[in-house]
C-alpha atoms as a PDB file:
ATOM      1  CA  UNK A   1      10.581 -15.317  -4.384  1.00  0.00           C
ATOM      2  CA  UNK A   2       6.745 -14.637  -4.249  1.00  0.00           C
ATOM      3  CA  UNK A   3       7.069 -14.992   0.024  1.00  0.00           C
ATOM      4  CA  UNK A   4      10.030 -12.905   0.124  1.00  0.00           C
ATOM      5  CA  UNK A   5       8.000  -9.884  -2.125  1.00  0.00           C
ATOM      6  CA  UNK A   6       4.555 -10.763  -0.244  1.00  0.00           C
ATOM      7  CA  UNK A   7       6.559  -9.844   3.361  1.00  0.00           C
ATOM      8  CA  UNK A   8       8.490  -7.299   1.872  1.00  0.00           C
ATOM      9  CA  UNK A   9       5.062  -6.045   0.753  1.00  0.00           C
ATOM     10  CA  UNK A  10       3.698  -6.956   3.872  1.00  0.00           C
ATOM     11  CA  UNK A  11       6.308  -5.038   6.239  1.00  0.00           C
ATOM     12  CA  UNK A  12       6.504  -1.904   4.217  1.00  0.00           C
ATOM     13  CA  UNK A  13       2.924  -1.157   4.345  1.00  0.00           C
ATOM     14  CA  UNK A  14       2.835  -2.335   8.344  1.00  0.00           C
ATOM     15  CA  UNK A  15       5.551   0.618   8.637  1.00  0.00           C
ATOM     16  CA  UNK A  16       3.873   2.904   6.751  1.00  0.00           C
ATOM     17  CA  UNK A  17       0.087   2.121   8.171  1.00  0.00           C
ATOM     18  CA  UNK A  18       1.678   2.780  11.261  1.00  0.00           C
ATOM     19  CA  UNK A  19       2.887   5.962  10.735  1.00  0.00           C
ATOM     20  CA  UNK A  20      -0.291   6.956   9.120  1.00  0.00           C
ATOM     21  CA  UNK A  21      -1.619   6.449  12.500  1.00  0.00           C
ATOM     22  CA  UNK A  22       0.858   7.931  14.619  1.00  0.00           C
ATOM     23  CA  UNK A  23       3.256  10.098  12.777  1.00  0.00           C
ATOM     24  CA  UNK A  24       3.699  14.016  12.959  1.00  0.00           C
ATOM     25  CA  UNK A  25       5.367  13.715   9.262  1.00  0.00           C
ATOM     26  CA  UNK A  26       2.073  11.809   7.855  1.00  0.00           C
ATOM     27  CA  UNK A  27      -0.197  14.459   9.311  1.00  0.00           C
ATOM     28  CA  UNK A  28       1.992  16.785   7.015  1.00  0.00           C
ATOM     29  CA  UNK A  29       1.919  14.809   4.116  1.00  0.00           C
ATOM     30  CA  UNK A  30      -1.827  14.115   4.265  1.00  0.00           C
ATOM     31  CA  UNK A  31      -2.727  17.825   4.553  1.00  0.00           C
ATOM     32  CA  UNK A  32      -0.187  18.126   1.188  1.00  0.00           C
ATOM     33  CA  UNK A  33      -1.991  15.690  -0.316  1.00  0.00           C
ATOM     34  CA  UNK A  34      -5.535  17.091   0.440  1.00  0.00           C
ATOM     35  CA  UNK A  35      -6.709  13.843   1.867  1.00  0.00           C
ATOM     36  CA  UNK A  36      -6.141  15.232   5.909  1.00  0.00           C
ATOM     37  CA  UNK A  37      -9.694  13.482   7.122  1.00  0.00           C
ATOM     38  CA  UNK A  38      -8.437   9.947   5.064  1.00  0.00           C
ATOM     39  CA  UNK A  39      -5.408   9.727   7.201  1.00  0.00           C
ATOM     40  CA  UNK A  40      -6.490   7.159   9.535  1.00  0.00           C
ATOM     41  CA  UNK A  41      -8.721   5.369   7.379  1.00  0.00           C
ATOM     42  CA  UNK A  42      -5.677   5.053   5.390  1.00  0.00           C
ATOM     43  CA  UNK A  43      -3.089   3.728   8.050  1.00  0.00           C
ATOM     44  CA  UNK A  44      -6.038   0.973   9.015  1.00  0.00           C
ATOM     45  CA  UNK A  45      -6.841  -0.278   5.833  1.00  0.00           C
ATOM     46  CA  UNK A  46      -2.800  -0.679   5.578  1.00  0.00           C
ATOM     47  CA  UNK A  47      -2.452  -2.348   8.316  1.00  0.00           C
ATOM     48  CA  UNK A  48      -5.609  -4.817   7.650  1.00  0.00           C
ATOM     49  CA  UNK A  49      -3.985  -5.063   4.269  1.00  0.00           C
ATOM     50  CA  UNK A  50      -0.662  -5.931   5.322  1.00  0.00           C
ATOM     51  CA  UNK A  51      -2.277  -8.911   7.820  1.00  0.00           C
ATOM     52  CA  UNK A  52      -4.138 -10.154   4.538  1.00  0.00           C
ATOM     53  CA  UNK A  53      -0.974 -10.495   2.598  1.00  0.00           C
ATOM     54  CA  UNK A  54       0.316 -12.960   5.677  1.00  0.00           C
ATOM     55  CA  UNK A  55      -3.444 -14.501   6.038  1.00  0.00           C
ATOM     56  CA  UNK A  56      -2.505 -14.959   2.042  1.00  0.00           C
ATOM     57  CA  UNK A  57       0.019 -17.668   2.861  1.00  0.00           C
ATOM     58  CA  UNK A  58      -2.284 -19.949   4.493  1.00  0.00           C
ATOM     59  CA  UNK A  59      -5.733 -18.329   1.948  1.00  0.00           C
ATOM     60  CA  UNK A  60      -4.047 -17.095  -1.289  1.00  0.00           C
ATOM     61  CA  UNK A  61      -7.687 -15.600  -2.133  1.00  0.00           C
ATOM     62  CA  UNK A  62      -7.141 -13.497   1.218  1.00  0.00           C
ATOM     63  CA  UNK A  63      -3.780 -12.324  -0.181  1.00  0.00           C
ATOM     64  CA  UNK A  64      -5.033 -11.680  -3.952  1.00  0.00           C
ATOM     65  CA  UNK A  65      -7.464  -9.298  -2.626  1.00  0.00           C
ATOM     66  CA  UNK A  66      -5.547  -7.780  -0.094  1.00  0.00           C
ATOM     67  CA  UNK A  67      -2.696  -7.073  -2.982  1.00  0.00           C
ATOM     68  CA  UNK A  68      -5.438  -5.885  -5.634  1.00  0.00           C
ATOM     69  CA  UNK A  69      -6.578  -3.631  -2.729  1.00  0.00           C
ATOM     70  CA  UNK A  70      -3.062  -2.275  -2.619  1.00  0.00           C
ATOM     71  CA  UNK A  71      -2.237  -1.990  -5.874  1.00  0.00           C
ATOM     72  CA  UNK A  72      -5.409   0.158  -6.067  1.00  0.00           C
ATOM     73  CA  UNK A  73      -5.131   1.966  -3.578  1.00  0.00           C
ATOM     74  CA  UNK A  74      -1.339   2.785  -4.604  1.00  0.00           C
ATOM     75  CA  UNK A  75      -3.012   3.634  -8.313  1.00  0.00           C
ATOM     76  CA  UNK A  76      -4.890   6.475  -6.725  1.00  0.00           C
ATOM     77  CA  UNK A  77      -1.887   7.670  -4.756  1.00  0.00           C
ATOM     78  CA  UNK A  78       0.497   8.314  -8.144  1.00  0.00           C
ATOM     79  CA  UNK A  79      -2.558  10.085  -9.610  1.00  0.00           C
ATOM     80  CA  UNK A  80      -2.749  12.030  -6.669  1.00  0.00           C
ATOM     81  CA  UNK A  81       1.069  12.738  -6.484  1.00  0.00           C
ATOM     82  CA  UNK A  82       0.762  13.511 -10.419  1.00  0.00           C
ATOM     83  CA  UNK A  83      -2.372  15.672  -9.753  1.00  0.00           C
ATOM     84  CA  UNK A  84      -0.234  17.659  -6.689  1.00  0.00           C
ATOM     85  CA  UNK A  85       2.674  18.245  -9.091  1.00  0.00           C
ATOM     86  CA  UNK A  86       5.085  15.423  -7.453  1.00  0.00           C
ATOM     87  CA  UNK A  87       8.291  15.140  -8.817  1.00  0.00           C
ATOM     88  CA  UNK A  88       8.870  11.362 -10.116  1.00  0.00           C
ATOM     89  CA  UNK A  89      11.256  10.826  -7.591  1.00  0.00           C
ATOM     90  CA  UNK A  90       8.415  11.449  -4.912  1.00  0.00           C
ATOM     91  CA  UNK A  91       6.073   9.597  -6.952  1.00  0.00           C
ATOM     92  CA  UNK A  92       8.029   6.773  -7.851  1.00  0.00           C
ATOM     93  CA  UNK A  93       7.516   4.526  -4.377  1.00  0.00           C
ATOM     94  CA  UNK A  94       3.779   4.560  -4.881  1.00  0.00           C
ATOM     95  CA  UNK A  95       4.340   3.473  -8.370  1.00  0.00           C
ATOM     96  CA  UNK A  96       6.548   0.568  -7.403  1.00  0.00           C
ATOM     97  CA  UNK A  97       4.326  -0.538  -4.777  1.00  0.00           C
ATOM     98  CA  UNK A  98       1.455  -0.309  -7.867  1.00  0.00           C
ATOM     99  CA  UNK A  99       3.382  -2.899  -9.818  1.00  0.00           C
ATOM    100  CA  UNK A 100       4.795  -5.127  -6.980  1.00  0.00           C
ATOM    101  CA  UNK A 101       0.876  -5.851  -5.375  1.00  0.00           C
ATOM    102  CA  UNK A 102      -0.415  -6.047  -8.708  1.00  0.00           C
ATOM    103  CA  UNK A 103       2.546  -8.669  -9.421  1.00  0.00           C
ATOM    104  CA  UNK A 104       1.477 -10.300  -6.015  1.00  0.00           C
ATOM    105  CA  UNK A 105      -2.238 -10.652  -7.040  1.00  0.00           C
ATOM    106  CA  UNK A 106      -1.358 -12.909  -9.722  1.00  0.00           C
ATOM    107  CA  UNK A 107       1.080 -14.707  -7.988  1.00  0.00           C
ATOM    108  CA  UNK A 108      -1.301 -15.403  -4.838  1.00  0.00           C
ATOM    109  CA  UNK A 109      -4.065 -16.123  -7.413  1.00  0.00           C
ATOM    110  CA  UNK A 110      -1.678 -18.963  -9.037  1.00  0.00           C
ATOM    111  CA  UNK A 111      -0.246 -20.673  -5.361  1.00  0.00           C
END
């Protein structure tokens, strides 16, 4: 179970990284958001992220921190979805992402 979550974690951020980086819709979304000039940053550190969670198979300490880095980073976005008056359907991905990579940091921290 904890590979199948760590490349489900894994591949959703990849996608999403990727559109940070390349999609018309994300450019939208970041300018709703109010975080326009974090765009890329964003999509980067998701990609880097998603490449730790694999790296985590062979270094779980690799994986822990790229999960805790998600799970952060997916703590700030339901606070700002919360803070731009997101409905909880809209807000509840970046919630479950919040509870799956913090799941994933204990798990890597136990392999």
């Amino acid at each position: 179970m904890f590979y199948i979550l760590s490349l489900f974690s894994a591949l959703s951020f990849l996608v999403y990284g990727t559109g940070c980086l390349f999609s018309g819709y994300m450019v939208l979304e970041f300018n709703r958001y109010g975080f326009a000039k974090y765009r890329i940053v964003t999509g980067l550190l998701q990609l880097l992220g998603a490449a730790g969670l694999l790296v985590g198979f062979i270094i779980p300490l690799i994986g822990a921190i790229a999960a805790g880095g998600f799970a952060l980073q997916m703590f700030f976005a339901v606070g700002i979805r919360l803070k731009i008056g997101d409905c909880v359907l809209r807000t509840s991905p970046a919630l479950f992402y919040l509870v799956l990579n913090a799941v994933l940091v204990l798990l890597y921290l136990r392999v």
